[in-house]
N, C-alpha and C. Protein backbone atom coordinates (compact mmCIF):
# COMPACT_ATOMS: atom_id res chain seq x y z
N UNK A 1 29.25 11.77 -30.25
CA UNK A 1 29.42 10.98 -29.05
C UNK A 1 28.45 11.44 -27.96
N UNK A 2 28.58 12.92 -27.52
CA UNK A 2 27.53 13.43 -26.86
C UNK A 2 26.07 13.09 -27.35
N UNK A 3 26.00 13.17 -28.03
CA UNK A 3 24.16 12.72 -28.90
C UNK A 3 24.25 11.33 -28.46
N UNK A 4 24.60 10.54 -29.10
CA UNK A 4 24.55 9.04 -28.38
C UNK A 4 24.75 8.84 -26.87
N UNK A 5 25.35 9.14 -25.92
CA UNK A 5 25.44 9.05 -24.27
C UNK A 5 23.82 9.35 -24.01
N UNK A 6 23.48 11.00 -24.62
CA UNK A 6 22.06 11.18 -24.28
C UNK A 6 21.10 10.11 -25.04
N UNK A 7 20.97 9.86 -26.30
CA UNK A 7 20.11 8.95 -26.52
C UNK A 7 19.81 7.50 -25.74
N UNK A 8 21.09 7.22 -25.10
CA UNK A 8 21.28 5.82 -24.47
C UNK A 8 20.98 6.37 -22.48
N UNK A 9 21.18 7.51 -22.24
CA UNK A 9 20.12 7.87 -20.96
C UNK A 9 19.17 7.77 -20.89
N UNK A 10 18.02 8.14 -22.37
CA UNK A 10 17.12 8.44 -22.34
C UNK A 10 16.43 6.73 -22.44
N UNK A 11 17.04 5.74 -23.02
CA UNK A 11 16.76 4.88 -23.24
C UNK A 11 16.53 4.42 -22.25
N UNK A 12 17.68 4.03 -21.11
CA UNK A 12 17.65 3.54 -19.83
C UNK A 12 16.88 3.72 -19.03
N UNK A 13 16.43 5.56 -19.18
CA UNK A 13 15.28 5.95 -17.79
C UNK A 13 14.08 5.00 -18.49
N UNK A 14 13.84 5.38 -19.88
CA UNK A 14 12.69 4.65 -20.53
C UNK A 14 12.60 3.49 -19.90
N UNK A 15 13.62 2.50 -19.49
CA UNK A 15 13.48 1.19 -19.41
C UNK A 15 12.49 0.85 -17.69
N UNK A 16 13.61 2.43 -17.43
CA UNK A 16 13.38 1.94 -15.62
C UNK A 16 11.79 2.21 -15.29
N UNK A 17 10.99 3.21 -16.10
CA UNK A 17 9.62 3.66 -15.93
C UNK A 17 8.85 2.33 -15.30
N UNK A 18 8.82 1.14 -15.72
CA UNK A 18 8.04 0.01 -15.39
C UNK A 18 8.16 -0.35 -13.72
N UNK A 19 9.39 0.07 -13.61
CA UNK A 19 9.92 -0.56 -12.21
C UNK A 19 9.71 0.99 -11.02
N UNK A 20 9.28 1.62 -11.52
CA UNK A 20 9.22 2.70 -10.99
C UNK A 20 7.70 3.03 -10.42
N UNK A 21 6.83 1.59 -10.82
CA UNK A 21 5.67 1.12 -10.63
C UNK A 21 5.19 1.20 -9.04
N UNK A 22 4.35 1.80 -7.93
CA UNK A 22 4.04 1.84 -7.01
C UNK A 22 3.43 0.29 -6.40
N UNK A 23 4.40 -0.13 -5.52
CA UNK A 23 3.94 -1.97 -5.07
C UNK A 23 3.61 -1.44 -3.56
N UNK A 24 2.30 -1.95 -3.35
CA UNK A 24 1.83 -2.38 -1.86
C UNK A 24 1.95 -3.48 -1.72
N UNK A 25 1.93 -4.00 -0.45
CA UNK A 25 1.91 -4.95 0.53
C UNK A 25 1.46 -4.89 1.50
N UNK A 26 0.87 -6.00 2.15
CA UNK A 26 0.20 -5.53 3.84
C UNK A 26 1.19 -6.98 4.56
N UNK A 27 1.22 -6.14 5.41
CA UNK A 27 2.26 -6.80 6.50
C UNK A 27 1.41 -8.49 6.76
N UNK A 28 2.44 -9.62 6.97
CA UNK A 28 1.02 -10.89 7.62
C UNK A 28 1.42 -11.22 8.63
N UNK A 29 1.98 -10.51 9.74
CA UNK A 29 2.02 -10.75 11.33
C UNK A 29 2.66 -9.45 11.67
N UNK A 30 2.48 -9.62 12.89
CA UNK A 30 2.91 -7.87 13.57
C UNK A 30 4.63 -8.18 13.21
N UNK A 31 5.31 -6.77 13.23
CA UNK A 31 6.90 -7.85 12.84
C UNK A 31 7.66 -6.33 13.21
N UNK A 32 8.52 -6.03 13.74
CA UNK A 32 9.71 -5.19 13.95
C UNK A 32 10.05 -4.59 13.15
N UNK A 33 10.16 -2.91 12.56
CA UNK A 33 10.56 -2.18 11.79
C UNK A 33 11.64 -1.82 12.12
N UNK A 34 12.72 -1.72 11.18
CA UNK A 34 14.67 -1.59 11.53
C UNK A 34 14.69 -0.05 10.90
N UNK A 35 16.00 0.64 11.55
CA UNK A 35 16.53 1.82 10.82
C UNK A 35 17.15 1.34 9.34
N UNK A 36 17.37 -0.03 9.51
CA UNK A 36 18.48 -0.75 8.57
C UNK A 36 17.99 -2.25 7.97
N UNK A 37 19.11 -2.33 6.95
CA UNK A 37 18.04 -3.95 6.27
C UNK A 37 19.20 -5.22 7.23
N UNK A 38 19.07 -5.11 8.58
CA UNK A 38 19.54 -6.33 9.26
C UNK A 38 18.92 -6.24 10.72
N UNK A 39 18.83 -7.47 10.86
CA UNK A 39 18.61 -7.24 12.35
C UNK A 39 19.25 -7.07 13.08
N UNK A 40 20.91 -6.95 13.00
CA UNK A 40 21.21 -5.88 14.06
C UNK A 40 21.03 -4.24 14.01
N UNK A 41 20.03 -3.82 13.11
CA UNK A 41 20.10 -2.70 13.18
C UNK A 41 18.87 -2.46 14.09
N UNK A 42 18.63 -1.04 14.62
CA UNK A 42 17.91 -0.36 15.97
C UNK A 42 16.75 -0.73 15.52
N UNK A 43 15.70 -1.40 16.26
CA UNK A 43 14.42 -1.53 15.83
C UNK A 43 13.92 -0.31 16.13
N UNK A 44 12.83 0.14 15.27
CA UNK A 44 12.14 1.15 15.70
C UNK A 44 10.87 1.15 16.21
N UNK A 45 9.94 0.40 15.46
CA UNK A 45 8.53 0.20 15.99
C UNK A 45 8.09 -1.15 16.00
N UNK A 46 7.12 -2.09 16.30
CA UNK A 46 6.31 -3.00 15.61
C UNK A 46 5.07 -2.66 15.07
N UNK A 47 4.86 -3.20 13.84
CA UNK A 47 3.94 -2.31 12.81
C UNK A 47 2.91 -4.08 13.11
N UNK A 48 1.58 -3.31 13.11
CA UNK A 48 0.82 -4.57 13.08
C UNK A 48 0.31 -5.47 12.17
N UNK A 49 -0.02 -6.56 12.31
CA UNK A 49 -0.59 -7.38 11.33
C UNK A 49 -1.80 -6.77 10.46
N UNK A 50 -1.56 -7.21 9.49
CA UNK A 50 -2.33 -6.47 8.00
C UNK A 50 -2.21 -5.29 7.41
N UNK A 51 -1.20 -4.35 8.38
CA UNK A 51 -1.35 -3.33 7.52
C UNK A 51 -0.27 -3.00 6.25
N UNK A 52 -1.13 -2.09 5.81
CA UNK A 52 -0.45 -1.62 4.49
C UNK A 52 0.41 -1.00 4.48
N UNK A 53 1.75 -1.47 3.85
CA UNK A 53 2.70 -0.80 3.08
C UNK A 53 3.22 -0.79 1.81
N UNK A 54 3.61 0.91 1.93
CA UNK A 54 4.28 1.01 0.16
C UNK A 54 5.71 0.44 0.10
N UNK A 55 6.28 -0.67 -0.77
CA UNK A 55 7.64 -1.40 -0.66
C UNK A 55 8.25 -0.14 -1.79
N UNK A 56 9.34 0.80 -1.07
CA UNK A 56 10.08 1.74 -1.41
C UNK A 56 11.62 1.11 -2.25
N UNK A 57 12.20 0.30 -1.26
CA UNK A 57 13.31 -0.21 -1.90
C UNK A 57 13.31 -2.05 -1.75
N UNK A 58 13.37 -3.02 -2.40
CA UNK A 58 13.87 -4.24 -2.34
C UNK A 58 15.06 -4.83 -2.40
N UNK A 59 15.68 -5.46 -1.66
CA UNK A 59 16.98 -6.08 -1.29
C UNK A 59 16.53 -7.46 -0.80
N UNK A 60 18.14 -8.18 -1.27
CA UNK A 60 18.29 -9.26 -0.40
C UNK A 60 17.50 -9.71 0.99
N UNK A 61 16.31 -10.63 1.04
CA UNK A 61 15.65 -11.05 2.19
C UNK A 61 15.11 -9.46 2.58
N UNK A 62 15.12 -8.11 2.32
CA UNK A 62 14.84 -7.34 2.82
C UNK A 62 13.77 -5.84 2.17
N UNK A 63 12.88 -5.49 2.78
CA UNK A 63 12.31 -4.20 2.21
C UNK A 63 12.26 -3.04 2.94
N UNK A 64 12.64 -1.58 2.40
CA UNK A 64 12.43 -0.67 2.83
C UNK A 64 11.07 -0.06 2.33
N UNK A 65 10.06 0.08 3.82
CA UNK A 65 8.84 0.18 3.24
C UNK A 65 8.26 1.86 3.51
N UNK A 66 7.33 2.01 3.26
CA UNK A 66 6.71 3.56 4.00
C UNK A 66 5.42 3.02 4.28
N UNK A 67 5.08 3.83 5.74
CA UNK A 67 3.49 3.53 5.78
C UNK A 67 2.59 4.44 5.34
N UNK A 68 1.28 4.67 6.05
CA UNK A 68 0.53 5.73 5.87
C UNK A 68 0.48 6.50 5.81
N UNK A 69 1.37 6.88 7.39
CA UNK A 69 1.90 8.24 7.66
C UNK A 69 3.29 8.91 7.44
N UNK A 70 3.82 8.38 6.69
CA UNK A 70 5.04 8.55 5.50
C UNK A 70 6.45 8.04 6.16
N UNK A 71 6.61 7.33 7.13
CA UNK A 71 7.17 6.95 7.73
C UNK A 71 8.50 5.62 6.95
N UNK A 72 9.40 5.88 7.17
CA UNK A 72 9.97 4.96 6.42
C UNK A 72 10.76 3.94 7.35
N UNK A 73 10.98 3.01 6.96
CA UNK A 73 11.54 1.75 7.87
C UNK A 73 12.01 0.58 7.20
N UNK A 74 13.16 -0.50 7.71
CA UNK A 74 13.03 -1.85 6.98
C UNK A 74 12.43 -2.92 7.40
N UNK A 75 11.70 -3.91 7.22
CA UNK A 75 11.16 -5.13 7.48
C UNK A 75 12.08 -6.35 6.97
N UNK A 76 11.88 -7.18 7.11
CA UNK A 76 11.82 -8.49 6.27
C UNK A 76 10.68 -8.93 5.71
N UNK A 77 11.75 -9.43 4.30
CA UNK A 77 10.48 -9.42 3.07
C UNK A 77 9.79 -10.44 3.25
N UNK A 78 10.10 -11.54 3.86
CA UNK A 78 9.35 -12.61 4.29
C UNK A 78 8.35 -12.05 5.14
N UNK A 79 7.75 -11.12 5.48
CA UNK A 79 7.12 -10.65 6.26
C UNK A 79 5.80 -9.63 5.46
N UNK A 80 5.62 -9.92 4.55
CA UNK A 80 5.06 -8.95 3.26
C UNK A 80 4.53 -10.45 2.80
N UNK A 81 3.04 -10.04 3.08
CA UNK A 81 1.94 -10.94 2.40
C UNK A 81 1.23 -10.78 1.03
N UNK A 82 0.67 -11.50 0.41
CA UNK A 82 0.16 -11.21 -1.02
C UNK A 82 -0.97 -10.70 -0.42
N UNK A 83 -1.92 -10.96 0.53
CA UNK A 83 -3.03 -10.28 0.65
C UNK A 83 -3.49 -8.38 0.76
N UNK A 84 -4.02 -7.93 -0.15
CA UNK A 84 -3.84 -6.60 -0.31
C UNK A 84 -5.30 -5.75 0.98
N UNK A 85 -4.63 -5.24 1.60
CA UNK A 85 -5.08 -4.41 2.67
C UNK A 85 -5.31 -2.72 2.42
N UNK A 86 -6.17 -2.19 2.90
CA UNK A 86 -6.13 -0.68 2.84
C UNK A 86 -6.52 -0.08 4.06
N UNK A 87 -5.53 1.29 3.84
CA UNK A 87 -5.94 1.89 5.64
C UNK A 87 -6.92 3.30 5.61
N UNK A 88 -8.21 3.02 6.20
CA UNK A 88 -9.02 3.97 5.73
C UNK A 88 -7.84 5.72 6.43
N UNK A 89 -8.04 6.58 5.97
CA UNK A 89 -7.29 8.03 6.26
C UNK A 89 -8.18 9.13 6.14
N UNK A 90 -9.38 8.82 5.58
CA UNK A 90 -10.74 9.77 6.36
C UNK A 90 -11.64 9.43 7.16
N UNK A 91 -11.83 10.39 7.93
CA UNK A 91 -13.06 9.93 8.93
C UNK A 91 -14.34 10.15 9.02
N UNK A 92 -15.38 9.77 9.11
CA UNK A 92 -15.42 8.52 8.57
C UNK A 92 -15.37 7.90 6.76
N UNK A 93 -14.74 6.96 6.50
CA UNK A 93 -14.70 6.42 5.12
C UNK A 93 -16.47 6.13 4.78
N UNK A 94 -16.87 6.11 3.77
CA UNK A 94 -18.41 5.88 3.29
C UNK A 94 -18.00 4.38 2.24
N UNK A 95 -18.65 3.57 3.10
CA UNK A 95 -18.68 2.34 1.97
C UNK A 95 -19.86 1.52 1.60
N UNK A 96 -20.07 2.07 0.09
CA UNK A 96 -21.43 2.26 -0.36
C UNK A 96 -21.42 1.06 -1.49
N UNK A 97 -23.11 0.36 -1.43
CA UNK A 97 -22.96 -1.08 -2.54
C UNK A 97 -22.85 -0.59 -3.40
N UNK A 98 -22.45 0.27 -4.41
CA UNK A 98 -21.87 0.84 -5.69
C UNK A 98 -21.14 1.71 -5.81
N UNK A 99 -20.02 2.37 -7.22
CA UNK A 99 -19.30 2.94 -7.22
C UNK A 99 -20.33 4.05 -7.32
N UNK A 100 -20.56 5.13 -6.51
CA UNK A 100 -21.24 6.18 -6.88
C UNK A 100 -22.11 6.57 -5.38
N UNK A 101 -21.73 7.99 -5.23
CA UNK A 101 -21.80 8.53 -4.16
C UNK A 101 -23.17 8.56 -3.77
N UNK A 102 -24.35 8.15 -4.47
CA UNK A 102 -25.25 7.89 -4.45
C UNK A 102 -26.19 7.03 -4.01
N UNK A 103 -24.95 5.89 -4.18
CA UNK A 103 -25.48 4.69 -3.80
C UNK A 103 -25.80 4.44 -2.21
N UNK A 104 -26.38 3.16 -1.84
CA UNK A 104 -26.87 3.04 -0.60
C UNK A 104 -25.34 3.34 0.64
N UNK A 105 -25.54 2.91 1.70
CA UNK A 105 -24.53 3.63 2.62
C UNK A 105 -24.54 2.02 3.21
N UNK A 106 -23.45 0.86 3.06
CA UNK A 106 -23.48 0.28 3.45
C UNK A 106 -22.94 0.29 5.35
N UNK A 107 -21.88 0.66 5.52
CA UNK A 107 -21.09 0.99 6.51
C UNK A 107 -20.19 2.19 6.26
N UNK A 108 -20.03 2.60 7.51
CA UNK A 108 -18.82 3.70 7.65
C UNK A 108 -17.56 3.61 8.20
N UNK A 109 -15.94 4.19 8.36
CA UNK A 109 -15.50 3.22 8.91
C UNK A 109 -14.83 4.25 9.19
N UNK A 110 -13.91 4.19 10.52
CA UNK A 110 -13.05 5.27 11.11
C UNK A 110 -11.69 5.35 10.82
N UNK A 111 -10.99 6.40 11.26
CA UNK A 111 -9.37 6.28 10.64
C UNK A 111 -8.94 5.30 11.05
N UNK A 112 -8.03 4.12 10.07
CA UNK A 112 -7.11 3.87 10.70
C UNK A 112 -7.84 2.50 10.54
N UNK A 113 -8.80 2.20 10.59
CA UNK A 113 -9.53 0.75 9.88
C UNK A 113 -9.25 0.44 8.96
N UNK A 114 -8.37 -1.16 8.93
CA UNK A 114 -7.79 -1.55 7.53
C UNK A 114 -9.07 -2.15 6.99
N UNK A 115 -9.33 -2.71 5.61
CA UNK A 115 -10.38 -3.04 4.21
C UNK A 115 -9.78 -4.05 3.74
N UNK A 116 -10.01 -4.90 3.61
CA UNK A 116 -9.44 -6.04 2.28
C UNK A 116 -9.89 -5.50 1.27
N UNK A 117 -8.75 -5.03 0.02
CA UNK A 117 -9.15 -4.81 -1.22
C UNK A 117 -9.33 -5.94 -1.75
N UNK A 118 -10.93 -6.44 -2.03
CA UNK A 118 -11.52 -7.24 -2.86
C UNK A 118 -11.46 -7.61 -4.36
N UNK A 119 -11.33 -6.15 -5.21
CA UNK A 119 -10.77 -6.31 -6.76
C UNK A 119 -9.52 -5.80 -7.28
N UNK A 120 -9.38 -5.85 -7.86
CA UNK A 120 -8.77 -4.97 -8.61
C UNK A 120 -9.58 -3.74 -8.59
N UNK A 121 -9.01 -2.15 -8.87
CA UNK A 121 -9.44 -1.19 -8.94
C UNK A 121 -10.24 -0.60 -10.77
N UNK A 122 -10.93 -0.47 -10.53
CA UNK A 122 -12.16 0.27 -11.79
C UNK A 122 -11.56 0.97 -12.25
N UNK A 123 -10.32 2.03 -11.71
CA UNK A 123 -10.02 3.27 -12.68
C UNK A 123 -10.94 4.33 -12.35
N UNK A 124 -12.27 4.13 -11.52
CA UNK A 124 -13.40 5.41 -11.26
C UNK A 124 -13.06 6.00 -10.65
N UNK A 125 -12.09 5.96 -9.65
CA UNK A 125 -12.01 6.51 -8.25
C UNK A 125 -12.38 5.90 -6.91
N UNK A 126 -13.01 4.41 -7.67
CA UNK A 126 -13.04 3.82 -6.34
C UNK A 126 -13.05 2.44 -6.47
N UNK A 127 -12.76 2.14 -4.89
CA UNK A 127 -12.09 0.76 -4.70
C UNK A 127 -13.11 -0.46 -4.06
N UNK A 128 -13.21 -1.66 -4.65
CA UNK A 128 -14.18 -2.11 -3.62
C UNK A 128 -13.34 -3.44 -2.64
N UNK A 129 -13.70 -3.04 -1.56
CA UNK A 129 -13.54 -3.46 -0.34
C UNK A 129 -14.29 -4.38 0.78
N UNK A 130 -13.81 -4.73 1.72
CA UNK A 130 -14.88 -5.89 2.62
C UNK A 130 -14.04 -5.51 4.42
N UNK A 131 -14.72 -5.22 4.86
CA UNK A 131 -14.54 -5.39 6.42
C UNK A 131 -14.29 -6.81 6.92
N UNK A 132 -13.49 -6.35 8.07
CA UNK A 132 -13.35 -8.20 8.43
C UNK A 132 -14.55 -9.14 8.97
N UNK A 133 -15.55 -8.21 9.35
CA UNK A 133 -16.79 -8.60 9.89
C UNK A 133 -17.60 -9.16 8.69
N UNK A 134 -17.36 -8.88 7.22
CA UNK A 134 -17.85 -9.09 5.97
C UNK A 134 -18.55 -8.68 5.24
N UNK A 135 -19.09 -7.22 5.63
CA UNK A 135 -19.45 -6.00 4.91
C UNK A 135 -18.59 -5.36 4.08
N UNK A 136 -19.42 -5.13 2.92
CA UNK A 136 -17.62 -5.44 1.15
C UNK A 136 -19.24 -4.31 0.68
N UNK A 137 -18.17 -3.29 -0.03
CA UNK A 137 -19.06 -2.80 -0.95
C UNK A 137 -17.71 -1.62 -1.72
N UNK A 138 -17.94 -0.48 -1.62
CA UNK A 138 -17.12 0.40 -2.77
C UNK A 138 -16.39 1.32 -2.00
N UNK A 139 -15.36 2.24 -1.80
CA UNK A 139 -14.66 3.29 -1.09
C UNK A 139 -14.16 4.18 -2.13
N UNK A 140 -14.04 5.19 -2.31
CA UNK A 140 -13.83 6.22 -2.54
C UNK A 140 -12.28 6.42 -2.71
N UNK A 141 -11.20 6.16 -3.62
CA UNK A 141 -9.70 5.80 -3.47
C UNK A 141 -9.14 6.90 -2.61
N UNK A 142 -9.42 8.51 -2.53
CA UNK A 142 -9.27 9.56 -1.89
C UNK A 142 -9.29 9.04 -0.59
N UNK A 143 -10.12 7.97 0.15
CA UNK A 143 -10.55 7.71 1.49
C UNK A 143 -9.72 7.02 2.49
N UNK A 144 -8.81 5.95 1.65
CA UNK A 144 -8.07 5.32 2.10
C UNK A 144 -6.88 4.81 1.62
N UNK A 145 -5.67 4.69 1.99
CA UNK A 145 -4.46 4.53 2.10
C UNK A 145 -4.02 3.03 1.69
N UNK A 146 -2.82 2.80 0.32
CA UNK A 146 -2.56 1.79 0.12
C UNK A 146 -2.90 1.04 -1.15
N UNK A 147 -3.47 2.04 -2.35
CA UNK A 147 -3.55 1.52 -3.77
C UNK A 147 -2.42 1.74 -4.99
């Protein structure tokens, strides 16, 4: 009986591994961060439009998210855009027209400057990206916040 309970734990965590998957989101209007998943609970901050968050827990109409700076809070999920954002977290970020530190030096970008992530990620270590001004070339995943 004991052997089977554990085989059927082990099964379950197995199952949960998929969901245990790291989901970003970038915010799509500035919107009120709660201690709690209602709005009568204490607002704490307003987090601004586009930026990135990690969605920690999902509920009903609601997400508990973390930001950059590890901060945790609830939103409304209606408030979580498909468009994927990144927050540069070195200063300055190097965003170069190829994956490779070598490459030319398109722009540089300061803390705290969000990126539209442009692809999907390579697996190299780096991400390619576009400024809102429309300078897009490669970042360094170490550089910035939100993959």
């Amino acid at each position: 009986m004991m052997l089977l309970r554990s085989f059927l734990l082990v099964c379950a965590l197995w199952l949960a591994l998929p969901a245990a998957a790291l989901e970003y989101r970038s915010v799509s209007e500035a919107a009120v961060l709660y201690d709690a998943p209602s709005l009568k609970g204490t607002p704490l901050f307003v987090i601004a439009r586009q930026t990135p968050v990690e969605v920690v827990v999902a509920l009903d109409g609601w997400s508990k998210v973390r930001d950059a700076a590890g901060g945790l809070a609830w939103i409304e999920k209606r408030l979580l855009g498909e468009r994927r954002m990144v927050q540069v977290v070195a200063s300055p970020a190097q965003i170069r027209t190829a994956a490779n530190p070598e490459a030319t030096l398109v722009f540089e970008a300061e803390r705290d400057v969000l990126l539209e992530l442009t692809d999907p990620l390579p697996g190299n270590g780096w991400a390619r990206v576009r400024h809102r001004d429309g300078q897009a070339g490669f970042v360094r995943v170490e550089q910035v916040w939100g993959l």
